[in-house]
PDB file of N, CA and C in Angstrom:
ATOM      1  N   UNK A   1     -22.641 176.271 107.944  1.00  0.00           N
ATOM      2  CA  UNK A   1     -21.800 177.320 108.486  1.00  0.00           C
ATOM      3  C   UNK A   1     -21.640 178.432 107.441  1.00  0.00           C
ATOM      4  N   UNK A   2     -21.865 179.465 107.777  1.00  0.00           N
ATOM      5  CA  UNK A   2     -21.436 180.485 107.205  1.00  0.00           C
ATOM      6  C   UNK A   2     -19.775 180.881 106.154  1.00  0.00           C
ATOM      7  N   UNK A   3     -20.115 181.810 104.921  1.00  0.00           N
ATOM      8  CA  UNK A   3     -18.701 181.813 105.118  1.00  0.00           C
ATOM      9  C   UNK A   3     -18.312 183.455 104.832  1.00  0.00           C
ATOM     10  N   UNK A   4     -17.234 183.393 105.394  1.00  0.00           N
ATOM     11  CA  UNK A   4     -16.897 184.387 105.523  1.00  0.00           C
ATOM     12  C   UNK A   4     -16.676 185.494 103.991  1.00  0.00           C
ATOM     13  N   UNK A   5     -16.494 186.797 104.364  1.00  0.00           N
ATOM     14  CA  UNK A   5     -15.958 187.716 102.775  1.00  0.00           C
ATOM     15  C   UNK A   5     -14.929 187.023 101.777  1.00  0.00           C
ATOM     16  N   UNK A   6     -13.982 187.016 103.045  1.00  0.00           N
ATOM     17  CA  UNK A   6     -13.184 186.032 101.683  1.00  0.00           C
ATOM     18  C   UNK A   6     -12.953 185.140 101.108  1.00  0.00           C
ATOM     19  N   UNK A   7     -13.965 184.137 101.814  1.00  0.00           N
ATOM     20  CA  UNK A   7     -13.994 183.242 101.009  1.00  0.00           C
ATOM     21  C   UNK A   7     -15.110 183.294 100.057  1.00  0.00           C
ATOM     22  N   UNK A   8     -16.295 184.091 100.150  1.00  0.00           N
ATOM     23  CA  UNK A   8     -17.110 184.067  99.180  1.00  0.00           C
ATOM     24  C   UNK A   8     -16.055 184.776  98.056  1.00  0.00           C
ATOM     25  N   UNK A   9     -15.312 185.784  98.278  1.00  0.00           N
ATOM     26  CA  UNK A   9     -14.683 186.617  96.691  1.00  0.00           C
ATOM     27  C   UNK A   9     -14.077 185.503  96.114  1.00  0.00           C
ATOM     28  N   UNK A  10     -13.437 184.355  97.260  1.00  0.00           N
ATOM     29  CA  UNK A  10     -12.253 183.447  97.097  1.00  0.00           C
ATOM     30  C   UNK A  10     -12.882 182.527  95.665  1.00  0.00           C
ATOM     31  N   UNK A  11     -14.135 182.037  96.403  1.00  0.00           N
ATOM     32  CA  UNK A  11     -14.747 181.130  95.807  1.00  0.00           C
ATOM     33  C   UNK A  11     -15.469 181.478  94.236  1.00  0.00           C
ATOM     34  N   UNK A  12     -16.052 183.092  94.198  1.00  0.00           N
ATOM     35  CA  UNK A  12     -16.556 183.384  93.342  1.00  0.00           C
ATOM     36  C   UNK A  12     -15.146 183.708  92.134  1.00  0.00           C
ATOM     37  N   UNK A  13     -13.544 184.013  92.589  1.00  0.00           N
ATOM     38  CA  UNK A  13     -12.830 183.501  91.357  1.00  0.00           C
ATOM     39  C   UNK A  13     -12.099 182.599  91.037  1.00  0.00           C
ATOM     40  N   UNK A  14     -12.723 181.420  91.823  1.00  0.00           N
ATOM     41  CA  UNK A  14     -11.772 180.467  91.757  1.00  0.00           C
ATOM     42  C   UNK A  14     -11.754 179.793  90.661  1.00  0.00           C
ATOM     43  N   UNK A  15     -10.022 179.561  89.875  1.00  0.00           N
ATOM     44  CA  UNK A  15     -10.049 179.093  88.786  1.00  0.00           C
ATOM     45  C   UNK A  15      -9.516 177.680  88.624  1.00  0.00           C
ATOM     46  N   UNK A  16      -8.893 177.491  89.442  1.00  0.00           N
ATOM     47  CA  UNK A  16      -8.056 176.383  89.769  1.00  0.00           C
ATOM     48  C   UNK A  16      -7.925 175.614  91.091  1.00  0.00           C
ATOM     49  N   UNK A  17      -8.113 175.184  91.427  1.00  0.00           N
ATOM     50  CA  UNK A  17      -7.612 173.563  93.331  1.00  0.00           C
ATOM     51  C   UNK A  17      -8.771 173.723  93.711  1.00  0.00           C
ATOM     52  N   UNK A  18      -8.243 173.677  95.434  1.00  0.00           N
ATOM     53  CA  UNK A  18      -9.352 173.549  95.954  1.00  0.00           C
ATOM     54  C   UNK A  18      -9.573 174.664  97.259  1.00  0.00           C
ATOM     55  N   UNK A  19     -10.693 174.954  97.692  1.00  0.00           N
ATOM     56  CA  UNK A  19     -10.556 175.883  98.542  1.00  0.00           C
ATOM     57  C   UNK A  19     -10.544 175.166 100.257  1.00  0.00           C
ATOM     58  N   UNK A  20      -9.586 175.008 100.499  1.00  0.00           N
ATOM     59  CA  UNK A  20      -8.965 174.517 101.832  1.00  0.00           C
ATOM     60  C   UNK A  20      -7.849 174.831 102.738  1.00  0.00           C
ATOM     61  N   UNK A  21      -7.626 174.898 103.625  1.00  0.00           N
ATOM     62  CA  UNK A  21      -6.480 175.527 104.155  1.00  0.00           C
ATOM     63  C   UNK A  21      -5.592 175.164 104.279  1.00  0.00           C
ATOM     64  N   UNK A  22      -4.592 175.719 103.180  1.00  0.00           N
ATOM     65  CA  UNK A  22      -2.850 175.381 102.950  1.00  0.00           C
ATOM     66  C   UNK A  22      -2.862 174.978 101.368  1.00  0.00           C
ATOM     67  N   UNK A  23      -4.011 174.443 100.851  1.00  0.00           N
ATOM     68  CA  UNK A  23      -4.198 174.275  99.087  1.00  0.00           C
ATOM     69  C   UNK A  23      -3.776 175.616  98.188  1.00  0.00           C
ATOM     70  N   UNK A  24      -2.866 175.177  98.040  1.00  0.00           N
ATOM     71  CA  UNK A  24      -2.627 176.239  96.510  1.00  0.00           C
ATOM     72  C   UNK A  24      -4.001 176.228  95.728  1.00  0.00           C
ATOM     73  N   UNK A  25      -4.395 177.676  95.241  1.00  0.00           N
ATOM     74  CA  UNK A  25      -5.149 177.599  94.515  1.00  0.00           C
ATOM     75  C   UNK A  25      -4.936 178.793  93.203  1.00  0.00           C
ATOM     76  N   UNK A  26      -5.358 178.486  92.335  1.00  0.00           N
ATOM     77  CA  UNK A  26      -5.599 179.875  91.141  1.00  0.00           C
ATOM     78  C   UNK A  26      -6.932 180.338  91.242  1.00  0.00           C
ATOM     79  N   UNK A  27      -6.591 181.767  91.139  1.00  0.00           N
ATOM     80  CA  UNK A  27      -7.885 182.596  91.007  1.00  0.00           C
ATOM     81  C   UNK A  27      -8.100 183.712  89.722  1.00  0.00           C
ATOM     82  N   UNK A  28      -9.425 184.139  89.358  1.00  0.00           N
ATOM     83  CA  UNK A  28      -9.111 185.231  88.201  1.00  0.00           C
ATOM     84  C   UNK A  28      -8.764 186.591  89.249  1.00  0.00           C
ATOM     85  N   UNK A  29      -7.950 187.393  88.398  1.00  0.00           N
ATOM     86  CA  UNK A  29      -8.232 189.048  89.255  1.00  0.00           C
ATOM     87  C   UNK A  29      -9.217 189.413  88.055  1.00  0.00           C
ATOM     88  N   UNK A  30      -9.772 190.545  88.748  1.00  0.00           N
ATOM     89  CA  UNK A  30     -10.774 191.060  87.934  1.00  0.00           C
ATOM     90  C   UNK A  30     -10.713 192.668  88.311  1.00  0.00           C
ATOM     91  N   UNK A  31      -9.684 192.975  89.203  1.00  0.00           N
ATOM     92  CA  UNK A  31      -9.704 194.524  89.518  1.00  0.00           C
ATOM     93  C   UNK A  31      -8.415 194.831  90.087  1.00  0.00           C
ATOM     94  N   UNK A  32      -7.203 195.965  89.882  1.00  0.00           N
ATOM     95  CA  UNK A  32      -6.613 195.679  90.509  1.00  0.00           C
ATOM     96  C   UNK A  32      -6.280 197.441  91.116  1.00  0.00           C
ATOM     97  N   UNK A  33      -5.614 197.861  91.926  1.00  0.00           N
ATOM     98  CA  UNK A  33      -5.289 199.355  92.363  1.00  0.00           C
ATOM     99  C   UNK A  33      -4.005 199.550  92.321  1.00  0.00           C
ATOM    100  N   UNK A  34      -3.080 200.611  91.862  1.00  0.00           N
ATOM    101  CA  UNK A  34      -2.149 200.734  91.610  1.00  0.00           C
ATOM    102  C   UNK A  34      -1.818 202.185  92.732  1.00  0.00           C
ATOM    103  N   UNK A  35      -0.933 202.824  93.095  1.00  0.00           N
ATOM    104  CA  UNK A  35      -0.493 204.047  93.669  1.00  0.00           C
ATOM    105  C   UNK A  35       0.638 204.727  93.109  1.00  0.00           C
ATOM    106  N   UNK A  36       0.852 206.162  93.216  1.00  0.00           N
ATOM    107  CA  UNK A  36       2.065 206.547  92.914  1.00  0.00           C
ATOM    108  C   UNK A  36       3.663 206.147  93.269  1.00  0.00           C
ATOM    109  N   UNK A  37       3.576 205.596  94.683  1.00  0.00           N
ATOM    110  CA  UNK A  37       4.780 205.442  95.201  1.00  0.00           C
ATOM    111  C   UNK A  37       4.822 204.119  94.792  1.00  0.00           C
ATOM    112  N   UNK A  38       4.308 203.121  94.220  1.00  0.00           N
ATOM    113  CA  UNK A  38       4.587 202.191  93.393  1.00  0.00           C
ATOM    114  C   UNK A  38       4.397 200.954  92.512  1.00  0.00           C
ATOM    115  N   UNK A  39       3.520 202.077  91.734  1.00  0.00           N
ATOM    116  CA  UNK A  39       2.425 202.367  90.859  1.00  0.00           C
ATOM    117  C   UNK A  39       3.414 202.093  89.490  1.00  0.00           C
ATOM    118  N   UNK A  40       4.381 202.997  89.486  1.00  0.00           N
ATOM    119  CA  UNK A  40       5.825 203.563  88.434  1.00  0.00           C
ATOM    120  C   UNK A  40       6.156 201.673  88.129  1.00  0.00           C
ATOM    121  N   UNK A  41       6.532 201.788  89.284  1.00  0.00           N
ATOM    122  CA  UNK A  41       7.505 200.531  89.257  1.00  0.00           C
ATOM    123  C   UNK A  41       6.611 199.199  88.293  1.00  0.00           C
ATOM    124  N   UNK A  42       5.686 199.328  88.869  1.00  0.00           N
ATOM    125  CA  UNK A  42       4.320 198.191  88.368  1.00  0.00           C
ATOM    126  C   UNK A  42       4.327 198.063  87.017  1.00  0.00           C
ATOM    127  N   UNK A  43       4.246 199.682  86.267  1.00  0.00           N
ATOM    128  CA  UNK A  43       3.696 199.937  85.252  1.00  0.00           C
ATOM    129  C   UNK A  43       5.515 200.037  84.437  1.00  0.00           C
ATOM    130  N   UNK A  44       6.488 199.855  84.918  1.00  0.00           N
ATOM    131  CA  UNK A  44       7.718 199.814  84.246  1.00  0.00           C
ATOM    132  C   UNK A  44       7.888 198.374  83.781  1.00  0.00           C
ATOM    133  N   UNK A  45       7.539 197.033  84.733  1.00  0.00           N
ATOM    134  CA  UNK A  45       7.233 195.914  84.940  1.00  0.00           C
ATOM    135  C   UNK A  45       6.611 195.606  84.094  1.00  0.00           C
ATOM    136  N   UNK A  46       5.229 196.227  83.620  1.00  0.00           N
ATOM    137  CA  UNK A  46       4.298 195.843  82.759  1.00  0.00           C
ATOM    138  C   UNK A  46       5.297 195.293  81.077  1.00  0.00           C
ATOM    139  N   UNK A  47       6.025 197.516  80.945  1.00  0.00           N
ATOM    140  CA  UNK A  47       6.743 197.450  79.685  1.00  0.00           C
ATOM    141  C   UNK A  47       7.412 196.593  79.737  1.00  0.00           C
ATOM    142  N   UNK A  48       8.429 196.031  80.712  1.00  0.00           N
ATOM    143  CA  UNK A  48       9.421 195.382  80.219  1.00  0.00           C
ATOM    144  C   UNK A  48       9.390 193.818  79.861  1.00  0.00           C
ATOM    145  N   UNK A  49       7.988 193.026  80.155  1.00  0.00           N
ATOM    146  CA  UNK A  49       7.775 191.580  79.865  1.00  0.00           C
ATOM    147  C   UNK A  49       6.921 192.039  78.551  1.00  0.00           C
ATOM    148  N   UNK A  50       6.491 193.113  78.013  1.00  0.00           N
ATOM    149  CA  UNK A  50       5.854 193.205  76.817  1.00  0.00           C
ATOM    150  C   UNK A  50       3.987 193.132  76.816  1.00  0.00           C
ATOM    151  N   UNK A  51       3.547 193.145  78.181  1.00  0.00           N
ATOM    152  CA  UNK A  51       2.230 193.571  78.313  1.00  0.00           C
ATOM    153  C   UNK A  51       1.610 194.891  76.976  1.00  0.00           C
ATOM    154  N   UNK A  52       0.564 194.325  76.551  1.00  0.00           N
ATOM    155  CA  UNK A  52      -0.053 195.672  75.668  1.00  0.00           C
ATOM    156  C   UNK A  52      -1.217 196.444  76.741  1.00  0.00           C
ATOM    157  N   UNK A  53      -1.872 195.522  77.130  1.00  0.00           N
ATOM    158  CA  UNK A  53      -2.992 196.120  77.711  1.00  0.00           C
ATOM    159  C   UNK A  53      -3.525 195.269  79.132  1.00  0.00           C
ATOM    160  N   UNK A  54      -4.089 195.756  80.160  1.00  0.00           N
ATOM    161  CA  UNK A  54      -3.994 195.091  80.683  1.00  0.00           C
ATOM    162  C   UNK A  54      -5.625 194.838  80.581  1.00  0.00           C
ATOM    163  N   UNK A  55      -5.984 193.266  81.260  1.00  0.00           N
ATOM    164  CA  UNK A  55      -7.059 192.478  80.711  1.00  0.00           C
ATOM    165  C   UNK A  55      -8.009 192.523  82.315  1.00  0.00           C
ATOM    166  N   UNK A  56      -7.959 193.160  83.056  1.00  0.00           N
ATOM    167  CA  UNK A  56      -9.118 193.155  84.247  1.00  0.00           C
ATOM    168  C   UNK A  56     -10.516 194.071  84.141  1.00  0.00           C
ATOM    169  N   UNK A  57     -11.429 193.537  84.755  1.00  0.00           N
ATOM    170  CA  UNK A  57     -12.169 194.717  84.056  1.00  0.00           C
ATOM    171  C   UNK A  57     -12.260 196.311  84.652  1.00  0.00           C
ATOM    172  N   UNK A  58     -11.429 195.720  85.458  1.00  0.00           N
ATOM    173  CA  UNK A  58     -11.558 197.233  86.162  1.00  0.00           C
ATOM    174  C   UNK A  58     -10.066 197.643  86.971  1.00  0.00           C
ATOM    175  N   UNK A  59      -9.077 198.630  86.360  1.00  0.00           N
ATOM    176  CA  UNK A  59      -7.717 199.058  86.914  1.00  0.00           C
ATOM    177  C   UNK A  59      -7.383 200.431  86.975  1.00  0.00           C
ATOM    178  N   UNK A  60      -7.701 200.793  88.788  1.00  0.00           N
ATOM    179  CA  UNK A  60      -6.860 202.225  88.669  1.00  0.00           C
ATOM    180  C   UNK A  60      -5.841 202.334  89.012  1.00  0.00           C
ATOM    181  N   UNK A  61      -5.411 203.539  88.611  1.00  0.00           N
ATOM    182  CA  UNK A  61      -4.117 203.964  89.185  1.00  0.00           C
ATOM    183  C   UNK A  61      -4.135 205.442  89.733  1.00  0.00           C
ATOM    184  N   UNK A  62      -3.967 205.356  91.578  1.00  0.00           N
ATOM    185  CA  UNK A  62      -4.325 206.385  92.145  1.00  0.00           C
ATOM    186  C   UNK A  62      -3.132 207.589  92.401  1.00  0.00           C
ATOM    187  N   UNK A  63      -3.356 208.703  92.732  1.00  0.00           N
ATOM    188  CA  UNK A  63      -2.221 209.350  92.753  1.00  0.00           C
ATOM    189  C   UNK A  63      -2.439 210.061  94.126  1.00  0.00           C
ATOM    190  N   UNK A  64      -1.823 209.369  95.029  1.00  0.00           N
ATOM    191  CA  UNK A  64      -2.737 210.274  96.129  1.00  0.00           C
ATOM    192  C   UNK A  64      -1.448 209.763  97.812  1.00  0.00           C
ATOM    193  N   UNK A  65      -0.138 209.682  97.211  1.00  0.00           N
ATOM    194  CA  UNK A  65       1.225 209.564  98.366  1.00  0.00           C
ATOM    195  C   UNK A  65       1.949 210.350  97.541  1.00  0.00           C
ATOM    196  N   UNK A  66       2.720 210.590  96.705  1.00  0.00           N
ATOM    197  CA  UNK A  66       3.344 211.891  96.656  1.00  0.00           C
ATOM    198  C   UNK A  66       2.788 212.742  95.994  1.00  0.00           C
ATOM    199  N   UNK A  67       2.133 213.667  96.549  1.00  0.00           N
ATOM    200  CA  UNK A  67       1.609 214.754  95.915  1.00  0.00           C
ATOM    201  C   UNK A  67       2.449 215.929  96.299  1.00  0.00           C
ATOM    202  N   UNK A  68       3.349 215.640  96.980  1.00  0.00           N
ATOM    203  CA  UNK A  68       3.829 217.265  97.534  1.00  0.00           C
ATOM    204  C   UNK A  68       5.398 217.189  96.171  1.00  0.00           C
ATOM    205  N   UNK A  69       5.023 218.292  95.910  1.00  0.00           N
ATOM    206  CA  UNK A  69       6.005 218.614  94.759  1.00  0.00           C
ATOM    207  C   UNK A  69       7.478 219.180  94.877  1.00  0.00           C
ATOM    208  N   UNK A  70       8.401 218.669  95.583  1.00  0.00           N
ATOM    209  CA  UNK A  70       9.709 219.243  95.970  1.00  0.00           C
ATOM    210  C   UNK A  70      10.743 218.912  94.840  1.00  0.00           C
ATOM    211  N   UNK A  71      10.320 218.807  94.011  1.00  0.00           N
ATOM    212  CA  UNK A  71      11.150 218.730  92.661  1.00  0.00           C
ATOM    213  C   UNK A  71      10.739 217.837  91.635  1.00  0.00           C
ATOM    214  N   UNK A  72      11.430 217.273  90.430  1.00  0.00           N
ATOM    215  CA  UNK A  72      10.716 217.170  89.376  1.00  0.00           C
ATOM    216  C   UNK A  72      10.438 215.972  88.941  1.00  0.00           C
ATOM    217  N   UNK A  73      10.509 214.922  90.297  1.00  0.00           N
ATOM    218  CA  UNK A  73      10.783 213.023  90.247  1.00  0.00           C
ATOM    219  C   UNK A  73       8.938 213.311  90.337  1.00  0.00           C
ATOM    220  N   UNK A  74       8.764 213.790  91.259  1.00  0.00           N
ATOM    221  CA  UNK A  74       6.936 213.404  91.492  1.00  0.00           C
ATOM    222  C   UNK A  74       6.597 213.709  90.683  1.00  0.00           C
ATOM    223  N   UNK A  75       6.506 214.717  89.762  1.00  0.00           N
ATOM    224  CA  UNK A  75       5.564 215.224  88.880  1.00  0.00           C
ATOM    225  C   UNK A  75       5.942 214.602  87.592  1.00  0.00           C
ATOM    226  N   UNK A  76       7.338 214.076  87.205  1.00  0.00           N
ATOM    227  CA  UNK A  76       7.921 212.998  85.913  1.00  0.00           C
ATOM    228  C   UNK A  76       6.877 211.879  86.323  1.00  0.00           C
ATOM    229  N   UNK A  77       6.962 211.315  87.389  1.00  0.00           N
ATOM    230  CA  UNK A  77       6.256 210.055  87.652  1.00  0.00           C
ATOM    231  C   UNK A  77       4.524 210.180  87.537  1.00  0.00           C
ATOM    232  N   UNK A  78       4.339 211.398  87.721  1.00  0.00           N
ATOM    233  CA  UNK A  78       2.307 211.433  87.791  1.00  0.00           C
ATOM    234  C   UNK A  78       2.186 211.688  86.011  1.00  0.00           C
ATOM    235  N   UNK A  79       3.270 212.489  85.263  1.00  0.00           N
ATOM    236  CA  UNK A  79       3.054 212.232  83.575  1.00  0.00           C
ATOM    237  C   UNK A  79       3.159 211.161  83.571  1.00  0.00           C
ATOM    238  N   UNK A  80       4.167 210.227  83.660  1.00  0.00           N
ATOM    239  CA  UNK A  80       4.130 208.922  83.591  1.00  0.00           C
ATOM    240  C   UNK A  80       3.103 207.856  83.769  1.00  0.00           C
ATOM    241  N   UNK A  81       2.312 207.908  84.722  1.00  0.00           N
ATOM    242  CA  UNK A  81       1.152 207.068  85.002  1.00  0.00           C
ATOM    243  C   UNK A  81       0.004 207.678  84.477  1.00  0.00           C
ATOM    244  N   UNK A  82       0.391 208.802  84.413  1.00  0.00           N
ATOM    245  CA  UNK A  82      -0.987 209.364  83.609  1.00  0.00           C
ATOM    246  C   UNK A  82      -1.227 208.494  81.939  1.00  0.00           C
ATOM    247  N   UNK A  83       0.062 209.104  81.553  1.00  0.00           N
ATOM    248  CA  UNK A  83       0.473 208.212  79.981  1.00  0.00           C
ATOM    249  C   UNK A  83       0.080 206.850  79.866  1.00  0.00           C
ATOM    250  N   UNK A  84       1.043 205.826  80.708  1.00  0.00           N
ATOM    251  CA  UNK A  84       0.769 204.626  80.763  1.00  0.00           C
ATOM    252  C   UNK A  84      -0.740 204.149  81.089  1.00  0.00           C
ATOM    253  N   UNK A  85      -1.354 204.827  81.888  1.00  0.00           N
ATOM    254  CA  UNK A  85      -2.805 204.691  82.081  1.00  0.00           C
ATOM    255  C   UNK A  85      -3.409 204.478  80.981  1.00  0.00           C
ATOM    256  N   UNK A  86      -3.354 205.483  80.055  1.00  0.00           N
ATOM    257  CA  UNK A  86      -4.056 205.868  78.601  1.00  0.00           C
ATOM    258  C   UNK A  86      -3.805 204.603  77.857  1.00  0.00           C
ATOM    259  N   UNK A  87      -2.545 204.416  77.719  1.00  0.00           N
ATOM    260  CA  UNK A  87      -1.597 203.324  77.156  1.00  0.00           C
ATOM    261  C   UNK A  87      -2.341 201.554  77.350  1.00  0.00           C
ATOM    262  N   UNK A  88      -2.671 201.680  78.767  1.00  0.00           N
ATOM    263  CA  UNK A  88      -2.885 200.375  79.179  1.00  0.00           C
ATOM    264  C   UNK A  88      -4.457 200.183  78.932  1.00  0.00           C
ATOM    265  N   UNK A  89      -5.343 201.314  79.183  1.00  0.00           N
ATOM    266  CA  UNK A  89      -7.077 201.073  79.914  1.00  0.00           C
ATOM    267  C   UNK A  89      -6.967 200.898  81.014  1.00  0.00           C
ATOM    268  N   UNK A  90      -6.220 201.656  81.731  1.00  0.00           N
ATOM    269  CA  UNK A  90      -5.994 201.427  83.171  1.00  0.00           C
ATOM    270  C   UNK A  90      -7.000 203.218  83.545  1.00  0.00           C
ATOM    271  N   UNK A  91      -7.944 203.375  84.651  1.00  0.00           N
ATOM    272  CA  UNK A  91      -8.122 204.898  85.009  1.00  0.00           C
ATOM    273  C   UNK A  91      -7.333 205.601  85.861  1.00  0.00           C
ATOM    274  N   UNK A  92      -7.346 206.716  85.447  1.00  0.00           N
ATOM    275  CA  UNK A  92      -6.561 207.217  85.731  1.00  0.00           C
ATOM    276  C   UNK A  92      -7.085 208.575  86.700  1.00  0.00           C
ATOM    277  N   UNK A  93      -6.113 208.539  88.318  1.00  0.00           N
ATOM    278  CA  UNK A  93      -6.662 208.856  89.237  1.00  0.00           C
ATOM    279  C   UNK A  93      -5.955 210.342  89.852  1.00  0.00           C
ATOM    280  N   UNK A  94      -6.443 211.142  88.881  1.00  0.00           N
ATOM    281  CA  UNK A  94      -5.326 212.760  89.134  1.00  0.00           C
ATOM    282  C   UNK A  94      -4.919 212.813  91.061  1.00  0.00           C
ATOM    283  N   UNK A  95      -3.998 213.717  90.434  1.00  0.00           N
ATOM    284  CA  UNK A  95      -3.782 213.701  92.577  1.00  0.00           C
ATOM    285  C   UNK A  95      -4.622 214.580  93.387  1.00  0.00           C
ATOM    286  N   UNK A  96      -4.987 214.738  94.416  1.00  0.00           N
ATOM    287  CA  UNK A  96      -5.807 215.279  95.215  1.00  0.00           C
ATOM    288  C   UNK A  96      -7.720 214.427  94.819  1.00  0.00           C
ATOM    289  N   UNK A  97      -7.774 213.480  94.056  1.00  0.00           N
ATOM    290  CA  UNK A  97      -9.404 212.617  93.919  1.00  0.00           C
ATOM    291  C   UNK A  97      -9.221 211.521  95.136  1.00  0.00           C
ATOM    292  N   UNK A  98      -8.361 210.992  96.080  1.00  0.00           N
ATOM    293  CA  UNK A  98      -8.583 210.477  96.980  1.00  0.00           C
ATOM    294  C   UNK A  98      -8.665 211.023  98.257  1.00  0.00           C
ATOM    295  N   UNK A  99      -8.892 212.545  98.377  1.00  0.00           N
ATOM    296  CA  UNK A  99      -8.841 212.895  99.429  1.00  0.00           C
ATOM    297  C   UNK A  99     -10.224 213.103 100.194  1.00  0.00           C
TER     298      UNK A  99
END
């Protein structure tokens, strides 16, 4: 029998149990996507357990839900992820590249 997408990704990171239905299992991440609207929060999360860098091989962070600029929270928050991006090795995804 065939298997399906997710279980081939399932299977190709599986780190831990077994792959069956209702089995807890561990897996590696190896990529993860972040956004502006809560993206912040993620990357506040990171600082506050003491993360230096993050270890996937591949992490963006997109900027592409608040782009409309009605005062000075959106644009504090896109320096912000911009920074932390740099900070982490995370890429970094200016606003208007997902459109």
């Amino acid at each position: 029998m065939k298997s399906t997408l997710v279980e081939k990704i399932l299977k190709a990171h599986l780190v831990e149990g077994n792959l069956s239905p209702g089995a807890e299992i561990g897996i590696r991440v190896d990529q993860t996507l972040t956004q502006d609207a809560t993206g912040t929060m993620t990357y506040l999360q990171l600082e506050a357990i003491g993360i230096d860098r993050v270890r996937t091989e591949l992490s963006v962070s997109y900027v592409d839900h608040n782009t409309l600029q009605s005062g000075f929270r959106n644009a504090d928050d896109h320096r912000y992820l911009q920074s932390v991006a740099a900070r982490y090795g995370v890429y970094f995804s200016r606003p208007g590249n997902a459109t």
